[in-house]
Protein backbone atom coordinates (compact mmCIF):
# COMPACT_ATOMS: atom_id res chain seq x y z
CA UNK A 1 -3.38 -3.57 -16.53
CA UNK A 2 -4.63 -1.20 -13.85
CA UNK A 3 -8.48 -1.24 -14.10
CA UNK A 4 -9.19 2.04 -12.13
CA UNK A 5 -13.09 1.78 -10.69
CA UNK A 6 -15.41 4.67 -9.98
CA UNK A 7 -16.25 5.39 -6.30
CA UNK A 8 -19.54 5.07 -5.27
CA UNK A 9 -20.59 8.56 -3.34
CA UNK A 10 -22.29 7.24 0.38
CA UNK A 11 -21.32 8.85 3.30
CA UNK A 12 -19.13 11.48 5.33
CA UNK A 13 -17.56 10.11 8.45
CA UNK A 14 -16.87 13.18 11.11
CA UNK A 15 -12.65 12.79 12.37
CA UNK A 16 -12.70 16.23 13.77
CA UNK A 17 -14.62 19.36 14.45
CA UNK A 18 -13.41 20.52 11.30
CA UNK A 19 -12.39 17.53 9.50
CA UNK A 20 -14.66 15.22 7.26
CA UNK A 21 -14.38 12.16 5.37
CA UNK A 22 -16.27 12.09 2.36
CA UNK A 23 -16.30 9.81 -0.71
CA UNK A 24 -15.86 10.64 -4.29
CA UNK A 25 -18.35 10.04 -6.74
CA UNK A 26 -15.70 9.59 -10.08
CA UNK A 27 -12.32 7.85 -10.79
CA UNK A 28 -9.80 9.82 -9.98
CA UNK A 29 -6.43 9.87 -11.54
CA UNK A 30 -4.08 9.64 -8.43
CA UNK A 31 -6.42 6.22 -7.04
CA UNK A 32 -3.99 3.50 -7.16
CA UNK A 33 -6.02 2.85 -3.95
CA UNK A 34 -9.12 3.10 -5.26
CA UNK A 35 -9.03 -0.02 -7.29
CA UNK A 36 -11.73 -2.35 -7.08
CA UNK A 37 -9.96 -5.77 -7.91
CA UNK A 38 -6.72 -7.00 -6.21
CA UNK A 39 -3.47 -5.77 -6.81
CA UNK A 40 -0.77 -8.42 -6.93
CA UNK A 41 3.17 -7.80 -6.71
CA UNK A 42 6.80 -8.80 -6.49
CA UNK A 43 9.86 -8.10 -5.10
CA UNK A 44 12.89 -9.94 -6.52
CA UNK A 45 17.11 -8.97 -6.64
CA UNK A 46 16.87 -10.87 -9.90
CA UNK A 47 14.71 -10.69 -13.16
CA UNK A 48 11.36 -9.75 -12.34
CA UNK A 49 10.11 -11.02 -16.13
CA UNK A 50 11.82 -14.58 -14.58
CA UNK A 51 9.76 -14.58 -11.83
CA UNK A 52 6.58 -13.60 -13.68
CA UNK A 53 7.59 -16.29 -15.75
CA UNK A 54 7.39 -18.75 -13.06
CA UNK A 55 4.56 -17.45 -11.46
CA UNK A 56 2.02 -15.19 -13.05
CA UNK A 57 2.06 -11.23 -14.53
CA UNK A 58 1.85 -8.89 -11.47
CA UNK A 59 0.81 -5.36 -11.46
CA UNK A 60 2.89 -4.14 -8.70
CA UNK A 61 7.07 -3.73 -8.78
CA UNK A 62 8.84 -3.39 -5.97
CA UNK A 63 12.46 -2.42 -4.96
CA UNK A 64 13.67 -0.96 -1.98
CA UNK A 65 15.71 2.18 -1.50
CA UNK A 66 17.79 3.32 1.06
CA UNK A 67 18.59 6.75 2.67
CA UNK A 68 21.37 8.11 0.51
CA UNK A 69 21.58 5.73 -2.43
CA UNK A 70 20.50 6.97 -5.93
CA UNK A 71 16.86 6.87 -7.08
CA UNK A 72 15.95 4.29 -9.18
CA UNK A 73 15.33 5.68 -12.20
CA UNK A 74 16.26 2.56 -14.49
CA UNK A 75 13.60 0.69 -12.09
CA UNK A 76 11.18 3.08 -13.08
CA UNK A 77 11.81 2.79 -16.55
CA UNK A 78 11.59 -0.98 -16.56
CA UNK A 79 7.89 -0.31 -14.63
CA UNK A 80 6.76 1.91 -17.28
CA UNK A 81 8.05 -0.87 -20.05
CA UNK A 82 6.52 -3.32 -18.62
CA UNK A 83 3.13 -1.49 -17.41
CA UNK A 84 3.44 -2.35 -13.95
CA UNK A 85 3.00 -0.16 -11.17
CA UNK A 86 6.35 0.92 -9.18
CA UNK A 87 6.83 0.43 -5.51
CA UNK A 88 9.54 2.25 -3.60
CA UNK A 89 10.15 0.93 -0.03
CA UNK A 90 12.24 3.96 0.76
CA UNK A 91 14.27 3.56 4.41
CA UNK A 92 15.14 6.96 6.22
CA UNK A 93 17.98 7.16 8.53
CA UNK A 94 18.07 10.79 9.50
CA UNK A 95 14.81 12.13 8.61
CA UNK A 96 16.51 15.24 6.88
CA UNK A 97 14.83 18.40 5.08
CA UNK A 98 17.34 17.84 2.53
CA UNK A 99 16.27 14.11 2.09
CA UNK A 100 12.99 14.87 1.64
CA UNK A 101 13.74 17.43 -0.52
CA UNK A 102 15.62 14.38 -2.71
CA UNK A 103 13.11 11.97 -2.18
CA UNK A 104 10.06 14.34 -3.68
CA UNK A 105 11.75 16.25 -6.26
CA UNK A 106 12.80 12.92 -7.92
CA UNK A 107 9.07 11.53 -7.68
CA UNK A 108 7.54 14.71 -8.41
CA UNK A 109 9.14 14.73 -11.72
CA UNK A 110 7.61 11.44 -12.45
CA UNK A 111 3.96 12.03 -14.02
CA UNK A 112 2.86 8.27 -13.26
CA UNK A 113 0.78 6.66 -10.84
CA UNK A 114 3.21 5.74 -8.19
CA UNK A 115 3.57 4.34 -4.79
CA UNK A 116 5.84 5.34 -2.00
CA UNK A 117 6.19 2.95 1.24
CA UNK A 118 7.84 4.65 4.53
CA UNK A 119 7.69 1.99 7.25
CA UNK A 120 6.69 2.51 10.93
CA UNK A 121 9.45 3.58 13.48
CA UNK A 122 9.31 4.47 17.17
CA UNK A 123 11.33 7.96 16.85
CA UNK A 124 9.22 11.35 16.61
CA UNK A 125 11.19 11.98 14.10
CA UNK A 126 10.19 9.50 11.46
CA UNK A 127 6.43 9.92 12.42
CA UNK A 128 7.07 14.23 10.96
CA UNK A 129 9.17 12.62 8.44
CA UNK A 130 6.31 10.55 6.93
CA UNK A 131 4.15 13.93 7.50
CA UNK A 132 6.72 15.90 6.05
CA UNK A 133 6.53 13.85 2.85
CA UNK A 134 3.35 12.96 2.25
CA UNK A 135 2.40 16.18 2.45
CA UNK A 136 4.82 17.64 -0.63
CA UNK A 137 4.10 14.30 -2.54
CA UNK A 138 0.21 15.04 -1.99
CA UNK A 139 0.62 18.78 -3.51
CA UNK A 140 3.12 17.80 -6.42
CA UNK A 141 2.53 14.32 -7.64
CA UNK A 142 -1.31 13.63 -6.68
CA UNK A 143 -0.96 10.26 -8.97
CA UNK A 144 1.64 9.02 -5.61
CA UNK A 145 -0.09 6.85 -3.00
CA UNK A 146 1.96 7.18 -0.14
CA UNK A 147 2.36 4.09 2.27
CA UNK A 148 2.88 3.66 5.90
CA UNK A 149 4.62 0.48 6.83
CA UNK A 150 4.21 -1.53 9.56
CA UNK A 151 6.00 -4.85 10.48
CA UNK A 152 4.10 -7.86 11.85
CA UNK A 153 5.82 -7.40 15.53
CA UNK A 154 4.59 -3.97 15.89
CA UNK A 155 1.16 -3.79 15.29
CA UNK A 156 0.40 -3.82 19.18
CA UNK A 157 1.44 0.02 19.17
CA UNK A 158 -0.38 1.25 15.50
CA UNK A 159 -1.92 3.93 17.71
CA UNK A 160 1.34 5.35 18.90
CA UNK A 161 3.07 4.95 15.78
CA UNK A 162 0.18 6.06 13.26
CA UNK A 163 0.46 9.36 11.57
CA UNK A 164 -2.67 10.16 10.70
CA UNK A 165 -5.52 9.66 8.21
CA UNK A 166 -4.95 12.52 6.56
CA UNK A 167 -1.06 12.06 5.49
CA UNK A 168 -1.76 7.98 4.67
CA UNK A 169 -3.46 6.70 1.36
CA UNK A 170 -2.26 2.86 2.10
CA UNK A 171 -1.15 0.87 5.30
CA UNK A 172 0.85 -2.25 4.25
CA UNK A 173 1.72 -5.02 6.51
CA UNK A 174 5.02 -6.34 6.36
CA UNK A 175 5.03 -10.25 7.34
CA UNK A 176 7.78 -12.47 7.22
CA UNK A 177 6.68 -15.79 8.82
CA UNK A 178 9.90 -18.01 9.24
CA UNK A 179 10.45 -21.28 10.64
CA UNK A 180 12.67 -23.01 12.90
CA UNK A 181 12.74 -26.96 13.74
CA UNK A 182 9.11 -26.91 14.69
CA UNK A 183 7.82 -25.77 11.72
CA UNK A 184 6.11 -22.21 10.42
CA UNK A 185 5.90 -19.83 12.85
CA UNK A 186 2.27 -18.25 12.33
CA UNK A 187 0.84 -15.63 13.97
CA UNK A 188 -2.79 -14.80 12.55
CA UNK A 189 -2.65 -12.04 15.14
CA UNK A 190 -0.93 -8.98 13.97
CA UNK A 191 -2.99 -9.22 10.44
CA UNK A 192 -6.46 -9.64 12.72
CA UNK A 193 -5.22 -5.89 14.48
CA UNK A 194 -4.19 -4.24 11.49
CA UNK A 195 -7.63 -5.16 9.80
CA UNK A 196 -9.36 -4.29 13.18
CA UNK A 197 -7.81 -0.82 13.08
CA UNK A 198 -8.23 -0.14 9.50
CA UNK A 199 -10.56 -2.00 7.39
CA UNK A 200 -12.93 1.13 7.75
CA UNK A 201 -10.77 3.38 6.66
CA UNK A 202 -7.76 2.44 4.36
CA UNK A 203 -6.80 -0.17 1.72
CA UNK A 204 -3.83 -2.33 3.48
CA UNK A 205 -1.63 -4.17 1.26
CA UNK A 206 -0.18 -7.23 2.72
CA UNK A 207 3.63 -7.89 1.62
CA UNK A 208 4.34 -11.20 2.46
CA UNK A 209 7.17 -13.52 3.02
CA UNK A 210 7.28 -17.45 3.77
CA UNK A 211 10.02 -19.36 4.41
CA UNK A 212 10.53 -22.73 2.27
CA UNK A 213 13.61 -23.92 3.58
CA UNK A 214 15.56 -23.03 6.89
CA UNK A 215 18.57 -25.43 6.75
CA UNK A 216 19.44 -28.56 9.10
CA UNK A 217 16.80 -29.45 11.23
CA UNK A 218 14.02 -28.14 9.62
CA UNK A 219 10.61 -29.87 10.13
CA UNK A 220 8.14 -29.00 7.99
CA UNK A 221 7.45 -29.70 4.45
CA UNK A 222 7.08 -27.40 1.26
CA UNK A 223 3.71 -27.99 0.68
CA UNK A 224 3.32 -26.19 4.43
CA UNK A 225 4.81 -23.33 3.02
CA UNK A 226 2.46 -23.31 -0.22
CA UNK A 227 -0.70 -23.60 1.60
CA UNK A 228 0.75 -21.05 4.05
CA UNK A 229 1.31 -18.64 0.74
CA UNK A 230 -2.23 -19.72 -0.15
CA UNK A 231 -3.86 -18.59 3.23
CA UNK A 232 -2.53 -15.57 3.21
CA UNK A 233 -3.10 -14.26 -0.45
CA UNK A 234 -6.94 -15.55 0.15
CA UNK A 235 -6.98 -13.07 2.81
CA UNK A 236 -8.17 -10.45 -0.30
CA UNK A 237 -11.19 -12.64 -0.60
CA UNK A 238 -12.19 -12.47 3.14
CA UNK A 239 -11.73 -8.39 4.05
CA UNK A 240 -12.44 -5.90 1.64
CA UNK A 241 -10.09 -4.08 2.88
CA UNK A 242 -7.12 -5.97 1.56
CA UNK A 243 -6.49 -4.68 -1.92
CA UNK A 244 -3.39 -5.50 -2.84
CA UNK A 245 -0.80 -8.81 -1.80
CA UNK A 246 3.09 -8.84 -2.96
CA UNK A 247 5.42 -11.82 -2.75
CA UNK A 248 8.86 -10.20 -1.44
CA UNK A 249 11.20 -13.18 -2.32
CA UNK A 250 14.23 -13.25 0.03
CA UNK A 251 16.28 -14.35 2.74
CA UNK A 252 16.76 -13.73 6.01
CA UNK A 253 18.38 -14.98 9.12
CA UNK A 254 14.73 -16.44 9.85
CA UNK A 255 14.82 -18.79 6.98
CA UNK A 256 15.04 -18.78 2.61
CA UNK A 257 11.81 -17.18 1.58
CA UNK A 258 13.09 -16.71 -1.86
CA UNK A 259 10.27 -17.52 -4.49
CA UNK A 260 12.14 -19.75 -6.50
CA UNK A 261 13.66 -21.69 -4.07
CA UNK A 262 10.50 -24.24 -3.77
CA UNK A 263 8.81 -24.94 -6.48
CA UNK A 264 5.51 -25.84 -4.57
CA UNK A 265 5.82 -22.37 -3.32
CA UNK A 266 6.20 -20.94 -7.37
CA UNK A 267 2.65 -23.15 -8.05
CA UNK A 268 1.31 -21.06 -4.90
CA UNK A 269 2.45 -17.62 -5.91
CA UNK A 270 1.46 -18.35 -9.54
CA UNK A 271 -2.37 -19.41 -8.59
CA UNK A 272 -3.39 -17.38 -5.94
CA UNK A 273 -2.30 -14.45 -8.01
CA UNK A 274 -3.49 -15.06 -11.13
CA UNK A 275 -7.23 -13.08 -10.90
CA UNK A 276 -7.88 -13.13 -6.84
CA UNK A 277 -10.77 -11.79 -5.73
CA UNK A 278 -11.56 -9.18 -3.44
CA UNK A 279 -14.15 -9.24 -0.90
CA UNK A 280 -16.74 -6.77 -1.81
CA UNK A 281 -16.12 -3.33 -3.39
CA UNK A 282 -15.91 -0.72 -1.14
CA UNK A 283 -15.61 3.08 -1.15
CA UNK A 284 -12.61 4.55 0.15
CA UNK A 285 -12.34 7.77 1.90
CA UNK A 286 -11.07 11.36 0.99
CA UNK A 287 -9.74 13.53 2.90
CA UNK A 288 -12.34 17.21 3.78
CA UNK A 289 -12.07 20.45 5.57
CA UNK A 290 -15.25 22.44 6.29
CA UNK A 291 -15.17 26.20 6.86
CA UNK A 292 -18.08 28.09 7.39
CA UNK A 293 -20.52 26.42 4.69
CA UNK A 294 -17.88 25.74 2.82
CA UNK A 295 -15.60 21.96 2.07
CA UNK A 296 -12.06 22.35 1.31
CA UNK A 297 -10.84 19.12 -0.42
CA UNK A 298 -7.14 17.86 0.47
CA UNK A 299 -6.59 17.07 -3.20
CA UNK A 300 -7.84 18.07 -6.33
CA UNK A 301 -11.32 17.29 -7.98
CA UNK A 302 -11.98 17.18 -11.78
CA UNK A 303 -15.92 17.66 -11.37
CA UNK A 304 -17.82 21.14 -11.19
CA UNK A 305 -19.06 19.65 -7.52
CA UNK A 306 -19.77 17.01 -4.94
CA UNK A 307 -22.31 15.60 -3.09
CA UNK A 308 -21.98 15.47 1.05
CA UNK A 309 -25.02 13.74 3.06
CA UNK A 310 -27.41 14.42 -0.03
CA UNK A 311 -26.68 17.99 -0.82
CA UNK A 312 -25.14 19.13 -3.78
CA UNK A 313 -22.19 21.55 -3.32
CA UNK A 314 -20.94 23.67 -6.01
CA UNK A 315 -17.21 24.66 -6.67
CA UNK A 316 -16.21 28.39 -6.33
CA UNK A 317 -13.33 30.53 -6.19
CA UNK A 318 -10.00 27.84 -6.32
CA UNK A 319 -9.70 24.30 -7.11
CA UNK A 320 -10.59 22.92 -3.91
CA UNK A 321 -13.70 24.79 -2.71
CA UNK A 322 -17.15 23.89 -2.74
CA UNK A 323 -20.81 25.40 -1.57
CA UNK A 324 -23.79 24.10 -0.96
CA UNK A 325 -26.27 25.10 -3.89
């Protein structure tokens, strides 16, 4: 199901003295983010094959794990059954060594594309933990995109809370847009300073929640809801940056977002995710150290070199080293 695209070679963006962004000229096996179509998803605490049923195959799982619960191996099972790609929204509470020791042993022994979400906090300590494991996960299990979260009321402070290009393969927006007796509350904002931030850089994946039903007093309709579900997965189709959109189907004390509770909702879900298109096809960046003459790549390349601003560079001594020709 997962159509992985070559990346077109065309520039190297300067981040530091000694840092460079360059793009790959072949498919690489750890570029879950390098795919050229849209990525669609679900989350469900039911059947997923229901759901899928109801709405349209998906290429994304999702479940969420938290700090101290077992991995979910049986989820990952059902993903590899099923050809889907696995999501883990994984929620630290202490930012340990020894849970990141847990977390990255027990995806490192997975060889499967795979992608890892850590969302935003405000501590210092969950900005190093994200560092902490991205950087393991990026030198034992290079087919793991790892994810940095953000929710829809923080995206004022991405610059604070950011951890850096270099540690971040995805940025995923987390939206929940619930209602109360005036209807949907909308905010186009937070999505318009995500894409502002990162549209140059990253692919964001938008996971996405819309309440159908709040209770008494409601005042809105489900066709609102739909059209709201509809706006937001064409969102692929307006910034090429978006490369992926996930239903999460729950509820919260902001209103029933739950797939299946609205059947108008199910129609939405099932057509906007059933072949959306993506803006334009753009490359996506790589991470590059220079040294002298030389470029020091943060992961590993299958060719015998790479071109930077025209010139052809050469590997040498190592997996990761190049020289110009």
């Amino acid at each position: 199901m997962l159509h992985l695209a070559a990346v077109l070679l065309t520039a190297v963006y300067l981040a530091s003295p000694e840092t460079y962004r360059a793009y790959e000229d072949f498919t690489r096996q750890a570029a879950v983010c390098e795919e050229a179509g849209v990525l669609t998803g679900i989350y469900t605490d039911s059947s997923y094959s229901e759901l899928e049923r109801k709405t349209a195959p998906q290429d994304i799982y999702i479940t969420y794990m938290n700090q101290g619960s077992p991995f979910p191996s049986e989820f990952i099972t059902l993903c590899t059954v099923k050809d889907r790609l696995p999501l883990i929204v994984y929620r630290p509470t202490d930012y340990s060594d020894k849970d990141i020791d847990y977390l990255v042993s027990h995806i490192a022994q997975y060889n499967i594309p795979l992608m890892l979400q850590i969302d935003a906090s405000y501590s210092d300590k969950s900005r190093d933990f994200f560092r902490n494991v991205a950087t393991q996960l990026h030198a034992r299990a290079p087919g793991v995109a790892v994810i940095w979260g953000i929710s829809s009321e923080r995206t004022e402070d991405i610059t604070s809370l950011y951890p850096g290009d270099e540690y971040v393969d995805w940025v995923a927006l987390n939206i929940f847009e619930g209602a109360d007796r005036d209807g949907l509350n909308i905010d186009p904002y937070p999505l318009f300073n995500l894409l502002s931030y990162f549209e140059r850089s990253k692919p964001v994946m938008l996971n996405i929640s819309v309440a159908s039903y709040t209770g008494d007093g409601h005042r809105y309709f489900a066709y609102e809801a739909a059209d709201e579900v509809k706006r937001l997965y064409s969102k692929a189709g307006e910034n090429a940056a978006v490369a992926a959109v996930n239903y999460i189907s729950k509820t919260t004390s902001q209103g029933d977002a739950r797939a299946d509770n609205c059947q108008a909702v199910l129609d939405a879900i099932g057509k906007a995710s059933t072949n959306p298109v993506r803006a334009e096809k753009i490359p996506l960046p790589l991470l590059a150290c220079k040294y002298n003459n030389n470029f020091y790549w943060a992961s590993e390349l299958g060719d015998e070199y790479c071109i930077i601003n025209g010139k052809r560079y050469y590997k040498i001594g190592g997996r990761y080293s190049f020289v110009e020709n």
